[in-house]
C-alpha atoms as a PDB file:
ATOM      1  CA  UNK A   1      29.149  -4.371  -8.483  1.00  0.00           C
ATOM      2  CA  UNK A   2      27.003  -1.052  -7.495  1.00  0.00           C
ATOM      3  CA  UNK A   3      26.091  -1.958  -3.806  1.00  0.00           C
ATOM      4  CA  UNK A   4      22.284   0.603  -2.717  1.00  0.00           C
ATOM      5  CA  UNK A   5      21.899   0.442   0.388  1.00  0.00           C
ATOM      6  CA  UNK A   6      18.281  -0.051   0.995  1.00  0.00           C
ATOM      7  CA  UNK A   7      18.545  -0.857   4.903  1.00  0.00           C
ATOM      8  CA  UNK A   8      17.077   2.568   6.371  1.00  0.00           C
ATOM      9  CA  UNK A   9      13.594   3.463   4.883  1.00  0.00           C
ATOM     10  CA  UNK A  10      14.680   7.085   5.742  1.00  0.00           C
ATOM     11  CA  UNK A  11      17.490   6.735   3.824  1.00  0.00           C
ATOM     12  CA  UNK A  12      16.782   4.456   1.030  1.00  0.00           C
ATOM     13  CA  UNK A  13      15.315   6.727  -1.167  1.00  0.00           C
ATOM     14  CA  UNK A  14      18.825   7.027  -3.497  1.00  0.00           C
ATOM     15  CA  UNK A  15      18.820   3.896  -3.670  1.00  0.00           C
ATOM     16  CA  UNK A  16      15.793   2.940  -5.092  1.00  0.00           C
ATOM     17  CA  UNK A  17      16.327   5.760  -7.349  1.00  0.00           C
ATOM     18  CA  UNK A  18      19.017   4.071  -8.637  1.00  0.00           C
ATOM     19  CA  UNK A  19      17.504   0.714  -9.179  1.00  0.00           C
ATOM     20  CA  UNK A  20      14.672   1.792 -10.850  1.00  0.00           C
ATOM     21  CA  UNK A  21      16.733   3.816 -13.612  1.00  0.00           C
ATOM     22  CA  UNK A  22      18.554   0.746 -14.233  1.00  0.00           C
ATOM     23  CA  UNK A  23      16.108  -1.547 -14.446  1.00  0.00           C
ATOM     24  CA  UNK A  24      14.490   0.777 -16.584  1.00  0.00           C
ATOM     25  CA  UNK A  25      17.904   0.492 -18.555  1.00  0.00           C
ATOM     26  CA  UNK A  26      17.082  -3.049 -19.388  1.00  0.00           C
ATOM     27  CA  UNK A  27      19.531  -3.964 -16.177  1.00  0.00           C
ATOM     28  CA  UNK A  28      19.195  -6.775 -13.848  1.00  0.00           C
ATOM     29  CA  UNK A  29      19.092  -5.748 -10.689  1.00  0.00           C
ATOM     30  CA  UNK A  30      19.383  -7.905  -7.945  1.00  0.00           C
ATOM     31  CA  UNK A  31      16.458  -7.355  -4.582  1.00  0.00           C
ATOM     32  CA  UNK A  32      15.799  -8.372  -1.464  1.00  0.00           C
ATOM     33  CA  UNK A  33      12.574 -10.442  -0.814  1.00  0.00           C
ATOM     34  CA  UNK A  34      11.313 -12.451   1.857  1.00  0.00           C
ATOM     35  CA  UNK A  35      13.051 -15.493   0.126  1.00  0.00           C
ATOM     36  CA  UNK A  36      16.095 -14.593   0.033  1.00  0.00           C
ATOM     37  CA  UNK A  37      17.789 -12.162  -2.997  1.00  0.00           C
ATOM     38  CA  UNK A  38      16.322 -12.241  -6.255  1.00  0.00           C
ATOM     39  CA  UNK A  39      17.317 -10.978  -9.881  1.00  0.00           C
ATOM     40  CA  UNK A  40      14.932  -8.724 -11.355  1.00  0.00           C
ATOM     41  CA  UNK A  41      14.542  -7.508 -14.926  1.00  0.00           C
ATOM     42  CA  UNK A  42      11.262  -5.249 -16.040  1.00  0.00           C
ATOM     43  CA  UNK A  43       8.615  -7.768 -16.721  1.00  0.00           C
ATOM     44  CA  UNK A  44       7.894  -5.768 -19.979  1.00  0.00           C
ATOM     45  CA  UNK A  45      11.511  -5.849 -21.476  1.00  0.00           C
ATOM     46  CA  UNK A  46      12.056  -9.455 -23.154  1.00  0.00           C
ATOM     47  CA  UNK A  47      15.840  -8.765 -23.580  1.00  0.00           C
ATOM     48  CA  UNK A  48      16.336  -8.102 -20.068  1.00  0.00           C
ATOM     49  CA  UNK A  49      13.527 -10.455 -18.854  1.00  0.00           C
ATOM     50  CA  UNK A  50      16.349 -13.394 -21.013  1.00  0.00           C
ATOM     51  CA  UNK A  51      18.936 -12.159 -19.060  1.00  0.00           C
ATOM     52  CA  UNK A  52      17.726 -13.420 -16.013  1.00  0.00           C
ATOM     53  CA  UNK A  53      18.304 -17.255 -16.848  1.00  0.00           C
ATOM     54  CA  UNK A  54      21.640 -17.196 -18.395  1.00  0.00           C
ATOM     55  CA  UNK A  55      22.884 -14.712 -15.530  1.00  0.00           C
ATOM     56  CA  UNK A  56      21.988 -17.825 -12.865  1.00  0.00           C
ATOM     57  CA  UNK A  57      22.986 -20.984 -15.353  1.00  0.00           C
ATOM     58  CA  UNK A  58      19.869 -21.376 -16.144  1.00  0.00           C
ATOM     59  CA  UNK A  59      18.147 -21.762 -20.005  1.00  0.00           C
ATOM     60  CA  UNK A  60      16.602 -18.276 -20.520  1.00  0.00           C
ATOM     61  CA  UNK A  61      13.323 -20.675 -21.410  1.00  0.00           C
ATOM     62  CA  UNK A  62      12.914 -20.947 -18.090  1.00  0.00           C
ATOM     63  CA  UNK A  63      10.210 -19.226 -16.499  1.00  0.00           C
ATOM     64  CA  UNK A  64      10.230 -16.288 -14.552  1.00  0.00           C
ATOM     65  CA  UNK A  65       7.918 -15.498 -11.765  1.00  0.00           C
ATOM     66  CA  UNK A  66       6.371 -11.699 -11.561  1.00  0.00           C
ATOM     67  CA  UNK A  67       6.536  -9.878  -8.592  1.00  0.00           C
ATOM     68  CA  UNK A  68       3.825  -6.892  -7.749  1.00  0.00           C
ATOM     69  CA  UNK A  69       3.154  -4.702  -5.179  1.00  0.00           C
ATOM     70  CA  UNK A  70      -0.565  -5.723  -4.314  1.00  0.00           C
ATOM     71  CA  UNK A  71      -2.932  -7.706  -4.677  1.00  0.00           C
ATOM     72  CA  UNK A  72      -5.289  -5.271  -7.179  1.00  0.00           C
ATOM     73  CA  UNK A  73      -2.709  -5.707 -10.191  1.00  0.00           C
ATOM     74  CA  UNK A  74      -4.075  -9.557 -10.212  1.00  0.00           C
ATOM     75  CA  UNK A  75      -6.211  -8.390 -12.862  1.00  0.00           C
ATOM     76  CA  UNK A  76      -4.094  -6.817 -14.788  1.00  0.00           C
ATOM     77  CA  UNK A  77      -2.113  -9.407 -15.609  1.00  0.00           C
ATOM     78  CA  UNK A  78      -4.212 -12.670 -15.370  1.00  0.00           C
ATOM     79  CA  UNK A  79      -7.410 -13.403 -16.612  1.00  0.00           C
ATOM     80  CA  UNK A  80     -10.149 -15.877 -15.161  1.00  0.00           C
ATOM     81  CA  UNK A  81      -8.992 -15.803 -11.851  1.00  0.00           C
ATOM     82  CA  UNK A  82     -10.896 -18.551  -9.454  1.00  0.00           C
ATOM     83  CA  UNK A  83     -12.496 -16.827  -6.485  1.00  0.00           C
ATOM     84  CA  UNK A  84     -10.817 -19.215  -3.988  1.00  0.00           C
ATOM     85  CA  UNK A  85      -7.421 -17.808  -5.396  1.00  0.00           C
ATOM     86  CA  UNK A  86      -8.620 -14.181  -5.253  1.00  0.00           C
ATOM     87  CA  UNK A  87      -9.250 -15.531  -1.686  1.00  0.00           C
ATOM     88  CA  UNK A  88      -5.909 -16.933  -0.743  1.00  0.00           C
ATOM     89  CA  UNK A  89      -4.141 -14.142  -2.433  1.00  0.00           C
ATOM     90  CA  UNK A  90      -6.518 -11.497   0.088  1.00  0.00           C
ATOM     91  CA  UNK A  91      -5.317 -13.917   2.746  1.00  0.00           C
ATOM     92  CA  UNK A  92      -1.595 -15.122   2.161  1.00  0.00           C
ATOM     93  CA  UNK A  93      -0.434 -11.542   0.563  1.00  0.00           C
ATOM     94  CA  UNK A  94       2.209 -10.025   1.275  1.00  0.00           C
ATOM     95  CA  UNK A  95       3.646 -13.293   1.869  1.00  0.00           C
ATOM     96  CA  UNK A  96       5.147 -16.631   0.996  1.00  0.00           C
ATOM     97  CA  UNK A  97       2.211 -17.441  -1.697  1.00  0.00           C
ATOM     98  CA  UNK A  98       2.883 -18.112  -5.534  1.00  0.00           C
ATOM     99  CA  UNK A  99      -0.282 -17.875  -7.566  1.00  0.00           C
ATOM    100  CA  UNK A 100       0.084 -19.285 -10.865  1.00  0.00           C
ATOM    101  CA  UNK A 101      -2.969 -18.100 -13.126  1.00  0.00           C
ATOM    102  CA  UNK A 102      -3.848 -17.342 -16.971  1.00  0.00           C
ATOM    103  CA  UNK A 103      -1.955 -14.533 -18.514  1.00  0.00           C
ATOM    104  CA  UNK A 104      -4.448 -11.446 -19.591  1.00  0.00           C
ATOM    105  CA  UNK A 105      -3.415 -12.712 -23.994  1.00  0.00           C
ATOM    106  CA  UNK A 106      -3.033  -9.101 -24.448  1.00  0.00           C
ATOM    107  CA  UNK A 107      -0.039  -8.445 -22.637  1.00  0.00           C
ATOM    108  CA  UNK A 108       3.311  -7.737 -24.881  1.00  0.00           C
ATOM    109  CA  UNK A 109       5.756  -9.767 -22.596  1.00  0.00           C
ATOM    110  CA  UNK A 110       7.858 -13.180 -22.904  1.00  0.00           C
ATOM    111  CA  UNK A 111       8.689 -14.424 -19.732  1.00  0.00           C
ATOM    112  CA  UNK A 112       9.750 -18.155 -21.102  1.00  0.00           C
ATOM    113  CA  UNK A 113       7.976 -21.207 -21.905  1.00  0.00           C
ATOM    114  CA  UNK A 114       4.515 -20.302 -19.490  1.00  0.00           C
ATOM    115  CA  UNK A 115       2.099 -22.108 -21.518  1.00  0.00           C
ATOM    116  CA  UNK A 116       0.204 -18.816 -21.489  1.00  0.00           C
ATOM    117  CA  UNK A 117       0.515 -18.855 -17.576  1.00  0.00           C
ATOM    118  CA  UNK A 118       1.791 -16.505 -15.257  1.00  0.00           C
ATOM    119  CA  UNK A 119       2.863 -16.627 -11.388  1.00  0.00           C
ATOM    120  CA  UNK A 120       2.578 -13.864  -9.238  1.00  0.00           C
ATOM    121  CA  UNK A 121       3.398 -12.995  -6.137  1.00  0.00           C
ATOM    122  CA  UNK A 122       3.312 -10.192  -3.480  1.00  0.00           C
ATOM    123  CA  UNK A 123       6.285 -10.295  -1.339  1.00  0.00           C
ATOM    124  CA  UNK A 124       6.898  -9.650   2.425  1.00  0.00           C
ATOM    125  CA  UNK A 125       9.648  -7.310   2.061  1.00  0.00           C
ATOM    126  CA  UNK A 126       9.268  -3.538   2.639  1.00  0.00           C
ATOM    127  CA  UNK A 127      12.264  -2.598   0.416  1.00  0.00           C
ATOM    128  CA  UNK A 128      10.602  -4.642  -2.475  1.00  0.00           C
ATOM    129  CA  UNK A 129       7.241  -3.570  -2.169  1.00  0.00           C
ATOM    130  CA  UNK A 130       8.783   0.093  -2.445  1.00  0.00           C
ATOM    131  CA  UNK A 131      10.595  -0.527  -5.582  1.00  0.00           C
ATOM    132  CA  UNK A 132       7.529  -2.655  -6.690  1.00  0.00           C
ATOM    133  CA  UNK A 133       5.338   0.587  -6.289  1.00  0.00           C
ATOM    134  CA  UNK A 134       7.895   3.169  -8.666  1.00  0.00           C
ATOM    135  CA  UNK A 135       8.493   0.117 -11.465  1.00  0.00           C
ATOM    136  CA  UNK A 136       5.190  -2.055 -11.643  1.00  0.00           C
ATOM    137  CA  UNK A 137       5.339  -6.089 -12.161  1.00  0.00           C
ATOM    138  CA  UNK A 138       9.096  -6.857 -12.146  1.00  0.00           C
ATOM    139  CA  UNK A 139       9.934 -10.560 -13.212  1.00  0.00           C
ATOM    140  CA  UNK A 140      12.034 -12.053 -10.900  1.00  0.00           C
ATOM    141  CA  UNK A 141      14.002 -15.357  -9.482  1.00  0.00           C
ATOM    142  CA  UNK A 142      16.324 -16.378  -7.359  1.00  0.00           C
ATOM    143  CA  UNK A 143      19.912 -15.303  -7.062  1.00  0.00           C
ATOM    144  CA  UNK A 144      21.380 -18.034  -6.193  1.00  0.00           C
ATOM    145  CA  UNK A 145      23.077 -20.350  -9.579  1.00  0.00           C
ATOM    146  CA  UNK A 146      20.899 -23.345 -10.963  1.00  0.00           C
ATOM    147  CA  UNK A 147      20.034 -25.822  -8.309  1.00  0.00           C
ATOM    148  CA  UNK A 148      22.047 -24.035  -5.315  1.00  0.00           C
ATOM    149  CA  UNK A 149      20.338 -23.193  -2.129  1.00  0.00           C
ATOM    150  CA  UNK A 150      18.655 -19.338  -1.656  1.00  0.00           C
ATOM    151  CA  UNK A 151      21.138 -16.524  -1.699  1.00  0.00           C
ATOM    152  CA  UNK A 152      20.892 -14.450   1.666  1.00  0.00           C
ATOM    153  CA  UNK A 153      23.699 -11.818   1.492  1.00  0.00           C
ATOM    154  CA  UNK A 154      24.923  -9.126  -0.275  1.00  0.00           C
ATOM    155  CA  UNK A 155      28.378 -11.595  -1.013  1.00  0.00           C
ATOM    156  CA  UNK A 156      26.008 -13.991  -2.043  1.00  0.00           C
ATOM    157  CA  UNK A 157      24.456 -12.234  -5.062  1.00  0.00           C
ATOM    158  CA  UNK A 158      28.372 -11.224  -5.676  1.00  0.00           C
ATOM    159  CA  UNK A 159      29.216 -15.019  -6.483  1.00  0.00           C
ATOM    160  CA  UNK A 160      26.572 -15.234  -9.104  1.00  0.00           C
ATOM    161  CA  UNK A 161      26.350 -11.915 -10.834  1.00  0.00           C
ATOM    162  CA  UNK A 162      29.815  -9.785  -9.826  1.00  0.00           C
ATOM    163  CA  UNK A 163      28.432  -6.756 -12.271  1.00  0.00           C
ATOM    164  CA  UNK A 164      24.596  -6.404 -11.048  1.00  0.00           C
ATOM    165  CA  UNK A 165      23.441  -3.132  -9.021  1.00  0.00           C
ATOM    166  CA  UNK A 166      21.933  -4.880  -5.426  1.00  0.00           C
ATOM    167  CA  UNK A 167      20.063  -3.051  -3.348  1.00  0.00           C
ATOM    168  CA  UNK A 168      21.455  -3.996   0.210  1.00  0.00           C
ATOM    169  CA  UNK A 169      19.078  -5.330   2.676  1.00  0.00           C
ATOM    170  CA  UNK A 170      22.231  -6.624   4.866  1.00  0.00           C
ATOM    171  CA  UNK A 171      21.729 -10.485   5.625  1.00  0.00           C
ATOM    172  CA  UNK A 172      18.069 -11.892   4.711  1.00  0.00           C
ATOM    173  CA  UNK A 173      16.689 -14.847   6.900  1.00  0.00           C
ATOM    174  CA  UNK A 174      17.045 -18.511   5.147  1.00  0.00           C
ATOM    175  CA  UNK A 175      12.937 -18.653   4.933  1.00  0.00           C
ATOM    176  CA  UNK A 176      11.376 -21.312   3.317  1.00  0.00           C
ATOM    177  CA  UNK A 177      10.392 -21.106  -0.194  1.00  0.00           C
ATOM    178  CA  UNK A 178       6.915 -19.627  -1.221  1.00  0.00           C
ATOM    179  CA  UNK A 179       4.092 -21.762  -1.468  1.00  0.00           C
ATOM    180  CA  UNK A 180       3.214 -22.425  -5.269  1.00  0.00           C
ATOM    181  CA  UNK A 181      -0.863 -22.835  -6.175  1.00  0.00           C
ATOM    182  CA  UNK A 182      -1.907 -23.634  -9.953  1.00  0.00           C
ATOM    183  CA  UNK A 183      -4.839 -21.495  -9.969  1.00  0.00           C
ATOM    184  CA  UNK A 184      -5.743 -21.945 -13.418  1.00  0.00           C
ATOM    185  CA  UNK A 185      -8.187 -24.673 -12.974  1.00  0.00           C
ATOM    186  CA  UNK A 186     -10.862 -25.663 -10.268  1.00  0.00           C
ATOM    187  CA  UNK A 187     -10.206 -27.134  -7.738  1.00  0.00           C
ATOM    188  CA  UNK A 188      -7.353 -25.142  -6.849  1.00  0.00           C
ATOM    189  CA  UNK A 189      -3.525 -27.118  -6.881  1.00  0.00           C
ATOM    190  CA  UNK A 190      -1.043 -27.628  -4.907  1.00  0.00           C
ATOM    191  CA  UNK A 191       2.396 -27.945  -6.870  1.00  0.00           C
ATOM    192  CA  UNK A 192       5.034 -26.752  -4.318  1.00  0.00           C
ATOM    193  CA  UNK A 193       5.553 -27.098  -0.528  1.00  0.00           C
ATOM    194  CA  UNK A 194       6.497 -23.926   0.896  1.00  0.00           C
ATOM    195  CA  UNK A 195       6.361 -21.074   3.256  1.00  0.00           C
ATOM    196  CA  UNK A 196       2.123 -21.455   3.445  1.00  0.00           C
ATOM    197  CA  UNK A 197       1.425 -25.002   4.730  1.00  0.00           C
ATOM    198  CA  UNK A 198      -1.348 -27.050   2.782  1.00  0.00           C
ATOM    199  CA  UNK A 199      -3.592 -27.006   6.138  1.00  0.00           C
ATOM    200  CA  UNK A 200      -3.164 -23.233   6.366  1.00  0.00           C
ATOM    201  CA  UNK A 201      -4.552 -23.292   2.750  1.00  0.00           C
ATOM    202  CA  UNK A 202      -7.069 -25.220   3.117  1.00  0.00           C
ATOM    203  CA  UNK A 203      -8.225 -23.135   5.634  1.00  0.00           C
ATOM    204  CA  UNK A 204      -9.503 -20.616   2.921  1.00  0.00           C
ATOM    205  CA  UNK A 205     -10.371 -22.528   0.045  1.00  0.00           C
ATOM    206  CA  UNK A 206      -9.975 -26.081  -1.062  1.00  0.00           C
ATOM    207  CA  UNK A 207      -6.439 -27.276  -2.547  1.00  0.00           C
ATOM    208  CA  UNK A 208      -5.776 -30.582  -4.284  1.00  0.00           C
ATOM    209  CA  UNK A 209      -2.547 -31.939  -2.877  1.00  0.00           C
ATOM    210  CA  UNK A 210      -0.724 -33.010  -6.351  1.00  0.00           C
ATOM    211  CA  UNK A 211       2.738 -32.525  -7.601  1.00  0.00           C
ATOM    212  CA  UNK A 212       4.548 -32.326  -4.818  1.00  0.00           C
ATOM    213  CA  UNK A 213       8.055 -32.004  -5.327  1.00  0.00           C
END
């Protein structure tokens, strides 16, 4: 395993060097979020973007959340986008918010059985949002194996992929999971309980409370 440190923004800059010439390899590299560590392949790259699944236990069918830097590339990759998620996104990003929307049809990616769907997310971490900024949308989930609880340490990612580059945060805080909002009908949906509470969503814009896990 190729261990980048990524814990001084003065110093970090070698680092993310590194990660994005190997994720522009067609690596997986695993990052630091505010969830925990993820695995992230270039959103673009269908080989690597199947990688991600197997590497975890997981069917590469699966799919794969997208991870950007802000909230302007909502566009870019979704189409038809509600203004009450346009307003949670504005509210809840950076942050613990999943916004799943209609892909933009013209994109060339395959990031698993989406239905033509797409969920996107700004995170709360500065050492993601700076790799976010050099690569574009990376598609990313969790490091930990199928079913197991968030991954939070460098050792951590270790246990599930030994040969992955990790940029090194040092230890991450167990957070909740993100928040996850079907925005690809009106009135907006609630289909995960997470870091943003229902109440605080509600708040902004009306959210049906259905499919709860």
């Amino acid at each position: 395993m190729t261990v980048l440190d990524c814990r001084d923004p003065n110093t970090w800059g070698a680092a993310l060097d590194e990660a994005v010439h190997a994720l522009r390899r067609g690596e997986v590299v695993a990052v630091p979020t505010d969830t925990g560590y993820g695995l992230a392949a270039d959103a673009f790259d269908p080989r690597a973007v199947g990688a991600l699944g197997p590497a975890k236990g997981r069917a590469a069918t699966v799919p794969v959340g997208v991870l950007v830097a802000d909230v302007r590339t909502l566009d870019g990759l979704c189409t038809d986008v509600p203004a009450g998620a346009r307003a949670l996104a504005e509210a809840h990003w950076p942050g613990g918010l999943t916004l799943v929307c209609l892909a933009q049809p013209s994109l060339a990616w395959d990031l698993g059985d989406t239905a033509g769907t797409v969920a996107v997310r700004v995170p709360d971490h500065p050492a993601a949002l700076a790799l976010l900024r050099r690569t574009g949308p990376l598609a990313v989930t969790g490091a930990q194996r199928a079913g197991g609880p968030p991954v939070t340490s460098v050792e951590g990612v270790r246990e599930t992929v030994p040969d992955a580059p990790v940029l090194d945060a040092g230890p991450l805080p167990a957070g909740p999971v993100s928040t996850v909002v079907d925005a690809t009908r009106e009135p907006l949906r609630l289909l995960r309980a997470g870091a943003v509470p229902l109440e605080t969503l509600r708040a902004t814009t009306p959210v049906e409370e259905v499919g709860r896990p």
